[in-house]
Protein backbone atom coordinates (compact mmCIF):
# COMPACT_ATOMS: atom_id res chain seq x y z
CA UNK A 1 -62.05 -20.09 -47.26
CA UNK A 2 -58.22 -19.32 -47.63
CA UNK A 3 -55.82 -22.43 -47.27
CA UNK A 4 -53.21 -20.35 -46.22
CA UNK A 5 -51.65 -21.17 -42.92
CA UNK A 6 -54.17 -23.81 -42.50
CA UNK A 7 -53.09 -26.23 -39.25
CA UNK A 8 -53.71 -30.07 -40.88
CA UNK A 9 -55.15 -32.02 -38.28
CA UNK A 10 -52.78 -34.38 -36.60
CA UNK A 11 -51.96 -37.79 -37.70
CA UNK A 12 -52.34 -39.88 -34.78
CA UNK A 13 -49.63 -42.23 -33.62
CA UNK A 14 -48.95 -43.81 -30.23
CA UNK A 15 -46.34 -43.14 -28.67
CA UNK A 16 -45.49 -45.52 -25.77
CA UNK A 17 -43.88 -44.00 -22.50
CA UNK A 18 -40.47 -44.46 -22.11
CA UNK A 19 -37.42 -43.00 -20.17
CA UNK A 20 -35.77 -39.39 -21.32
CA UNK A 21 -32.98 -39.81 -23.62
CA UNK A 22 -29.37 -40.69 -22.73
CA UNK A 23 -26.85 -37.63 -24.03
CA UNK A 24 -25.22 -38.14 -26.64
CA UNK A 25 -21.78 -39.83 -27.52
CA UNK A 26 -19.31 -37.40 -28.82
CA UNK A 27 -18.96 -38.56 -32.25
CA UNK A 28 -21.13 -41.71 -31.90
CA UNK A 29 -24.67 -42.42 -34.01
CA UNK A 30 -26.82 -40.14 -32.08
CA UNK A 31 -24.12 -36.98 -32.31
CA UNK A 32 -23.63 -37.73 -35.48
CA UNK A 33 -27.70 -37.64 -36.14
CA UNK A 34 -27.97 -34.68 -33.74
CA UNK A 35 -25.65 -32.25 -35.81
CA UNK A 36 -27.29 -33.77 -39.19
CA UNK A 37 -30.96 -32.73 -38.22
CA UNK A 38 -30.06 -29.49 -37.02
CA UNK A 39 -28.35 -28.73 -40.10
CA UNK A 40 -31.34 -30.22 -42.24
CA UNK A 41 -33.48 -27.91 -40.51
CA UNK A 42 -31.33 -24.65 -41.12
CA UNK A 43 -30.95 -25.47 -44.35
CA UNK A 44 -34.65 -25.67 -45.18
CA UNK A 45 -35.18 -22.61 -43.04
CA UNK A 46 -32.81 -20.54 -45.48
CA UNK A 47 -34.40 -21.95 -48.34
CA UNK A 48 -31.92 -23.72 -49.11
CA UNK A 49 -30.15 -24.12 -52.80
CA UNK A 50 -32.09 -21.26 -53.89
CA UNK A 51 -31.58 -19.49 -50.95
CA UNK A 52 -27.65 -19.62 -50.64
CA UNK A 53 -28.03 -21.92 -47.95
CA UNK A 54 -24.64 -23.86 -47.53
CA UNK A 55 -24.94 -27.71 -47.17
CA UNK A 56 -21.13 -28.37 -45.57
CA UNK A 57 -22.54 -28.70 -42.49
CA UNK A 58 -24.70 -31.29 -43.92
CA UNK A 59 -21.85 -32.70 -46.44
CA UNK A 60 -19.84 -33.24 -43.41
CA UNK A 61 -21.89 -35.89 -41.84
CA UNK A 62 -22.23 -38.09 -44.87
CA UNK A 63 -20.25 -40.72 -46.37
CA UNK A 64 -19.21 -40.29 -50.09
CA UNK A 65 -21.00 -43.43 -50.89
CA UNK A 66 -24.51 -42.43 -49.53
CA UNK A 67 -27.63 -43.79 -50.73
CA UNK A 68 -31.27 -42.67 -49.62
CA UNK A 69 -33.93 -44.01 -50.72
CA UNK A 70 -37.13 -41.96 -50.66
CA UNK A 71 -40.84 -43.04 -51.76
CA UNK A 72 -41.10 -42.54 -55.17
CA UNK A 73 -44.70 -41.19 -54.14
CA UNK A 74 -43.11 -37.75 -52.21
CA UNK A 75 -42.98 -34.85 -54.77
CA UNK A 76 -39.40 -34.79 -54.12
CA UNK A 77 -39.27 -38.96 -54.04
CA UNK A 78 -36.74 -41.28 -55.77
CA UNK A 79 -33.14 -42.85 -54.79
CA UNK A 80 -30.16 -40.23 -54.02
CA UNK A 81 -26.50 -41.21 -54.48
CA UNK A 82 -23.60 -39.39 -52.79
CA UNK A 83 -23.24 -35.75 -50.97
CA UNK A 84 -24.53 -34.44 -54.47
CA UNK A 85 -27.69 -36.33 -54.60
CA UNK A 86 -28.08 -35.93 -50.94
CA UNK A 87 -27.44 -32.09 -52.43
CA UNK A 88 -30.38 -32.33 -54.56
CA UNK A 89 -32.97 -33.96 -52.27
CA UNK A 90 -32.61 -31.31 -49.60
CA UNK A 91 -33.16 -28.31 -52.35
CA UNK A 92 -36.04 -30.12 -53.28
CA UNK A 93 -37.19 -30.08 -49.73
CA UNK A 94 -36.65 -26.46 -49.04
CA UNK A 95 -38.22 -25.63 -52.01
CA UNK A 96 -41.40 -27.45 -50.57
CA UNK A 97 -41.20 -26.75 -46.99
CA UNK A 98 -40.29 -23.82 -45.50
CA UNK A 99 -39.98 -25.15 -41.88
CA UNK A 100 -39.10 -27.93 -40.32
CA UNK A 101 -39.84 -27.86 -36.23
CA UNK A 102 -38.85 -31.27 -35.17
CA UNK A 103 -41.71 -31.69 -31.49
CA UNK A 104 -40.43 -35.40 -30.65
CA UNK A 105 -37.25 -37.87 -31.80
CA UNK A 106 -37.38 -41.04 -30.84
CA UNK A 107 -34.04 -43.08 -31.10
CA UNK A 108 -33.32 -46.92 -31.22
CA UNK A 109 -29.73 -47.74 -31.86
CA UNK A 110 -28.79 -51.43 -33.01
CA UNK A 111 -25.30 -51.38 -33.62
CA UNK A 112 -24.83 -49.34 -37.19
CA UNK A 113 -28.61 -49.22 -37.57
CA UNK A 114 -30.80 -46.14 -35.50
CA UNK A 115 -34.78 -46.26 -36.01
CA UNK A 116 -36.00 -42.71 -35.56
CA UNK A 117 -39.65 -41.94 -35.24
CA UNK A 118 -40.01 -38.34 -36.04
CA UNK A 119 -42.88 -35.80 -34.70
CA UNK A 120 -42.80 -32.60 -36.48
CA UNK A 121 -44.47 -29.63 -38.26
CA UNK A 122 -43.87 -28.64 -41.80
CA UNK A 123 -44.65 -25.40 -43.04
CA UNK A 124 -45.38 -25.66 -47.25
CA UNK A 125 -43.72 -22.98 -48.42
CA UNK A 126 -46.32 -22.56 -51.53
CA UNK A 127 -49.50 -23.08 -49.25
CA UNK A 128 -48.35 -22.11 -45.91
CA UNK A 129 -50.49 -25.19 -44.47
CA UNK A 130 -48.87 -26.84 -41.62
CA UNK A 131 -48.17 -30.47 -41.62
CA UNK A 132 -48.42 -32.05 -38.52
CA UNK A 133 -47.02 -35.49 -39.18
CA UNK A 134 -45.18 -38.67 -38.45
CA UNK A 135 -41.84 -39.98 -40.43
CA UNK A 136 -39.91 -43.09 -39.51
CA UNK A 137 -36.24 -43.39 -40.66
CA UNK A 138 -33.30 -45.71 -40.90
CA UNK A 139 -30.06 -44.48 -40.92
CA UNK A 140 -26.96 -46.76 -41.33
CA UNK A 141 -23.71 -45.13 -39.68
CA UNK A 142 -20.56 -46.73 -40.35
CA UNK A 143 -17.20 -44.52 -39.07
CA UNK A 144 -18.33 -41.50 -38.04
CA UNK A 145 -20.87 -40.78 -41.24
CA UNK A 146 -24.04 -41.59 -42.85
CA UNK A 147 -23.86 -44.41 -45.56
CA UNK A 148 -27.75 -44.90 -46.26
CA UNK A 149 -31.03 -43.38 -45.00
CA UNK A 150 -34.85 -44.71 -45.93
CA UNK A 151 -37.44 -42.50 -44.72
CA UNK A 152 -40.76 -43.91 -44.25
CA UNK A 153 -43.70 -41.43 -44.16
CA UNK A 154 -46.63 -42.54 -41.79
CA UNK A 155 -49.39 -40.12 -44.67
CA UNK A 156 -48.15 -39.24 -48.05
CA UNK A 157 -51.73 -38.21 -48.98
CA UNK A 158 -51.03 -35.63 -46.43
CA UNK A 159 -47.91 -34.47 -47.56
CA UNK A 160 -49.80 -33.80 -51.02
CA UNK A 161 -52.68 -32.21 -49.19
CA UNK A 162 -50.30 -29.74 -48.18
CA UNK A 163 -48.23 -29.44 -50.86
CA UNK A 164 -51.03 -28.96 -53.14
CA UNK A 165 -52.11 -25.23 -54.10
């Protein structure tokens, strides 16, 4: 049986009800998180580092002190300091995924600090298997720009699973 554009069964999460989304803010978190996650998604799409993809877009919505801190677990795991590091953690990404189709964001803003419970489907780009998976961030926004992110996978096993050749 070929693996190849295998659909993962879902990881199941509750999601409670809640009202539709506010627009939003020119320039405030969510903007700034709106134009971030589109470009994160391009840039995977065009295969990013490899694939002549340019990160400005992404560059531009980061502070120069950014930190993320990613499970050491992920394939492409481990702190990231700065634009550059930032840089190399998104190549990494493209080079694993070759999509990145976001279904459901879920926002919670508290002041600097947004929660954001992420629905999506990954494509592997080695396997073709699709990921259909859960990923819980927090992103710190001071002036304008991100300063620190922590991503918080809800199944790394499956991440592997369809990493994995």
């Amino acid at each position: 049986m070929s693996t190849e554009n295998t659909v993962l069964p879902p990881t199941p999460m509750p999601a409670p009800e809640s009202a539709p989304a506010a627009a939003p803010e020119p320039g405030g978190a969510l903007a700034v998180l709106e134009t971030f996650f589109a470009a994160e998604a391009a840039y995977v799409a065009a295969g990013g580092r490899l694939g002549g993809a340019s990160f400005a877009e992404l560059a531009a919505c980061l502070d120069p002190d950014v930190v993320m801190y990613q499970s050491p677990g992920l394939p492409y795991g481990g702190p990231r300091y700065g634009p550059s590091g930032i840089e190399d953690f998104m190549a990494a990404m493209s080079e694993a995924w070759q999509d990145m189709e976001f279904l459901e964001q879920r926002f919670a803003v508290d002041g600097d600090s947004v929660a954001i419970l992420n629905h999506g489907l990954l494509t592997a780009r080695a396997t073709g298997r699709v990921l259909d998976t859960w990923v819980m961030q927090m992103i710190t926004i001071r002036n304008g720009l991100i300063t620190e992110i922590r991503p918080f996978y809800w199944d790394t096993k499956a991440v592997d699973a369809a990493l994995t050749p």
